[in-house]
Protein backbone atom coordinates (compact mmCIF):
# COMPACT_ATOMS: atom_id res chain seq x y z
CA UNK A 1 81.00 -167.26 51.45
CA UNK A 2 80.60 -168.81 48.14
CA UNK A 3 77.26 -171.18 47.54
CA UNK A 4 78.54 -174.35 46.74
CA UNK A 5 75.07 -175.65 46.70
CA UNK A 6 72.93 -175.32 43.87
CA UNK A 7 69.46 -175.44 43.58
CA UNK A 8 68.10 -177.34 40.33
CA UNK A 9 64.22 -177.40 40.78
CA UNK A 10 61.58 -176.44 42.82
CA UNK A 11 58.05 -177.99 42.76
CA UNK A 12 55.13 -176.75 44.52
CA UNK A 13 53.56 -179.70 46.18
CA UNK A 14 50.58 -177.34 48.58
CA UNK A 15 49.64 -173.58 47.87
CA UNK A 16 47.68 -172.28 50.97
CA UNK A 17 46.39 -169.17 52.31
CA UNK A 18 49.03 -168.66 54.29
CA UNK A 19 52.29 -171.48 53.97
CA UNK A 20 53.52 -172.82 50.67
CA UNK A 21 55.05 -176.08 50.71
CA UNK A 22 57.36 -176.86 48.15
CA UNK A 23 60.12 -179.47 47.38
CA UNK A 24 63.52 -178.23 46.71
CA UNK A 25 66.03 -180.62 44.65
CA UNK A 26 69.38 -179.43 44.95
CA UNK A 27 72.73 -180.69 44.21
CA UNK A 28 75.48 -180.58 47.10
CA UNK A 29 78.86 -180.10 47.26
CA UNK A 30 79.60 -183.38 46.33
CA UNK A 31 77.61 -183.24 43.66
CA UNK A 32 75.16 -185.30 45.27
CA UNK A 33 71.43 -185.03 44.60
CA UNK A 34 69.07 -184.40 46.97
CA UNK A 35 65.36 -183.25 47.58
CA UNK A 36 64.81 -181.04 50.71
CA UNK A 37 61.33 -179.74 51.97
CA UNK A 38 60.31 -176.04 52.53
CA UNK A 39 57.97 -174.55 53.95
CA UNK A 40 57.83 -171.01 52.22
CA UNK A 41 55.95 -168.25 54.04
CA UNK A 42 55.96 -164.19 53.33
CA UNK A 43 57.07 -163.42 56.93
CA UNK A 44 55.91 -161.96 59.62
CA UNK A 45 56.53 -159.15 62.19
CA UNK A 46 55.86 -158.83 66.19
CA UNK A 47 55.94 -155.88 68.77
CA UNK A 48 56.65 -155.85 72.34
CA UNK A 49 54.29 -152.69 73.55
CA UNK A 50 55.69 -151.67 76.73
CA UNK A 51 53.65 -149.23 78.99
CA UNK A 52 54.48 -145.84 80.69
CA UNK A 53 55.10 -147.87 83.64
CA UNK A 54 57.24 -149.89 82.09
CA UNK A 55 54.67 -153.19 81.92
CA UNK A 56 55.12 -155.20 78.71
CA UNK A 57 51.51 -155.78 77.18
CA UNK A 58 51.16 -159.13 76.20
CA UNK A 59 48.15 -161.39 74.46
CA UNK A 60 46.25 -164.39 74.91
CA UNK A 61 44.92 -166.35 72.08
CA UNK A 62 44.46 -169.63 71.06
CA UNK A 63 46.71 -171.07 68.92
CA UNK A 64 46.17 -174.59 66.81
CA UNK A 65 49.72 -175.86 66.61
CA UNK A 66 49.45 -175.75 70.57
CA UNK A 67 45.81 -176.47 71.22
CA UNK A 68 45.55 -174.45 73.96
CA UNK A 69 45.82 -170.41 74.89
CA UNK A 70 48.97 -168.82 74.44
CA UNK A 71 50.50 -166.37 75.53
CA UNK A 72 52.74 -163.90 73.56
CA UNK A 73 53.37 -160.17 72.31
CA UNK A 74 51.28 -159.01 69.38
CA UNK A 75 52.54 -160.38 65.76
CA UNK A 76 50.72 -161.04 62.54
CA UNK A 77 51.57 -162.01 58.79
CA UNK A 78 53.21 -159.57 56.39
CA UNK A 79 50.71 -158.65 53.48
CA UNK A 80 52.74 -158.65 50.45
CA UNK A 81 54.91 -156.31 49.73
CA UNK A 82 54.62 -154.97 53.40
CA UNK A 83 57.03 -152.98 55.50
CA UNK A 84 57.48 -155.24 58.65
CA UNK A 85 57.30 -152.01 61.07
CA UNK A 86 54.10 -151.40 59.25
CA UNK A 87 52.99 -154.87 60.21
CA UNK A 88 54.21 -154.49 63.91
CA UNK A 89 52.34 -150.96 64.31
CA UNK A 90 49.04 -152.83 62.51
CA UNK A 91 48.99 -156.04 64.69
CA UNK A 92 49.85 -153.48 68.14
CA UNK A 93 47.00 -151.86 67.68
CA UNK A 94 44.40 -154.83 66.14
CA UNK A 95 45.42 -156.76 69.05
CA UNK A 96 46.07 -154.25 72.03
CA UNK A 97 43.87 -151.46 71.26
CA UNK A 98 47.44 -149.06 71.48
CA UNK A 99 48.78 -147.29 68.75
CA UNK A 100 52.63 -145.90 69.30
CA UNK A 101 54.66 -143.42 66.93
CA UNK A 102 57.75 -144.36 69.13
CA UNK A 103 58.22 -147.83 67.34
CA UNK A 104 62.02 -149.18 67.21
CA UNK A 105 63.56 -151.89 65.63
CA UNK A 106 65.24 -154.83 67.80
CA UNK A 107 65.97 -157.48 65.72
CA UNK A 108 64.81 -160.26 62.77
CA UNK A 109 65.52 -164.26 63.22
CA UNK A 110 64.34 -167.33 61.02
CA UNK A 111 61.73 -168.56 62.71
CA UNK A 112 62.29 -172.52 62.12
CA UNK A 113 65.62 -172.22 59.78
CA UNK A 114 65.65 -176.30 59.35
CA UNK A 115 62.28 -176.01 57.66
CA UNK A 116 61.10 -172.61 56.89
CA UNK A 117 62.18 -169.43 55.12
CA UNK A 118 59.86 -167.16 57.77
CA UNK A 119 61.46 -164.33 59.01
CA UNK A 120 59.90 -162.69 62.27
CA UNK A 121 61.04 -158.94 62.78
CA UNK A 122 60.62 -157.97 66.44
CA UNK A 123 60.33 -153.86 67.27
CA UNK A 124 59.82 -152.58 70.41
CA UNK A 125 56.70 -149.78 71.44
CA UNK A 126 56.88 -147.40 73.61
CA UNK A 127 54.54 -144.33 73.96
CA UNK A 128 51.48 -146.05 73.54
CA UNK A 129 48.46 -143.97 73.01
CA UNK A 130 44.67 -146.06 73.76
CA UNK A 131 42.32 -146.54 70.92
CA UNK A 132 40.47 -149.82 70.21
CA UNK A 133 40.98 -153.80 69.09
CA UNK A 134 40.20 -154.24 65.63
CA UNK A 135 40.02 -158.58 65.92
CA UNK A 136 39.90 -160.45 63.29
CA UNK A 137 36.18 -161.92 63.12
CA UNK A 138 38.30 -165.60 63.93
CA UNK A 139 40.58 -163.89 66.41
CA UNK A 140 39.65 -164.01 70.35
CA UNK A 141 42.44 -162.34 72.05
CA UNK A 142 42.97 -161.31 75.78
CA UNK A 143 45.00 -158.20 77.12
CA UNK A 144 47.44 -158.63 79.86
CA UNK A 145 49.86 -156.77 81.59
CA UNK A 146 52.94 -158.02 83.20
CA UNK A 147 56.62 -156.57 84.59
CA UNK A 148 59.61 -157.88 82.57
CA UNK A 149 61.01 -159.89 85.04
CA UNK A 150 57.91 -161.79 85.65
CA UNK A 151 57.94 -162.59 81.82
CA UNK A 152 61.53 -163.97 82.10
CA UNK A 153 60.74 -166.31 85.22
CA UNK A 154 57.56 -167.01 83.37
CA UNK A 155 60.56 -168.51 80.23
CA UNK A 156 61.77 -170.64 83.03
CA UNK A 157 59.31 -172.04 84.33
CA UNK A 158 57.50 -173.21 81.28
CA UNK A 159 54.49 -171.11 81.41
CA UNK A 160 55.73 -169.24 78.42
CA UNK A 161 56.04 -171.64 75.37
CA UNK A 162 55.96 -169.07 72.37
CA UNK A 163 59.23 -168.94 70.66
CA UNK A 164 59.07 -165.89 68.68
CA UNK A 165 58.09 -164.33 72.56
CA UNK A 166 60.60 -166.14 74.37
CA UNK A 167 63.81 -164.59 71.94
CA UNK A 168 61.95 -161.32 72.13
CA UNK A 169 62.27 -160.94 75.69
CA UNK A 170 65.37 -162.21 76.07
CA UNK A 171 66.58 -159.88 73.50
CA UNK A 172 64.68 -156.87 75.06
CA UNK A 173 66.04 -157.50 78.21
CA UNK A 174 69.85 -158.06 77.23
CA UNK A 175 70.15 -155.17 74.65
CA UNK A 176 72.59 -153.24 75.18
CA UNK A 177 72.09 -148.75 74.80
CA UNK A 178 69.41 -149.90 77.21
């Protein structure tokens, strides 16, 4: 498909640790002028660790946006320049205390398209061999273990409210060469 949109100009309005925001000004199709907002970020990765019983191994931890404990499968930021499967395997083990050299891709997804360019890569573990958390000093996360299905009802019912979580589920639970 051939960009008909074309940016002209991007100003950095906020640098932070870990978001940019910046203000795009781009001229449509019409050849109408517009400025669009962006919230840049280097990406991320997550890992649904699932157990030799076949238990997913999920987290608790508070998150701001929600003000509240959440829970969800390990994930962190990308360091620059980082593999995302690196990133997975990292945050598996900081989080879980499990380690896994059986770690497959399942699939990537914007993770607000309408106004950022994050892109979470989800992998699956399996295999998982014990070692130790290794928490951030500002991280307080809780291990739990729960069956698949009991994840999905817990989409339904509300009790799971993480979006990056919810699609990974669903897509771990509908992939097909299961």
């Amino acid at each position: 498909m051939e960009h008909k949109i074309k940016r002209l100009d991007r100003k950095e309005i906020f640098n932070g640790k870990r978001v940019h925001l910046v203000i795009d000004t781009l001229e449509l199709e019409n050849k109408k002028i517009v400025e669009w907002e962006l919230v840049t970020h280097p990406g991320a990765a997550a890992i649904i660790p699932v157990d030799e019983d076949g238990n997913i191994i999920m987290v608790r931890q508070y998150r701001n946006a929600a003000d509240d404990y959440v829970l969800e499968i390990p994930a962190g930021g990308l360091e620059p320049n980082e593999d995302p499967m690196l990133c997975a395997s990292r945050e598996l083990e900081e989080e879980t205390g499990y380690k896994s050299n059986n770690i497959e891709f399942l699939y990537k997804f914007y993770s607000s398209i309408g106004i950022t360019d994050e892109i979470i890569s989800i992998y699956v573990a399996k295999d998982l061999v014990k070692t130790q958390q290794n928490l951030d000093e500002d991280e307080f996360v809780t291990v739990e273990r729960y069956k698949l299905d009991d994840l999905i009802n817990m989409i339904y019912s509300g009790e799971l409210s993480d979006n990056k979580t919810i699609s990974a589920l669903l897509a771990y639970k509908c992939r097909p060469n299961k």
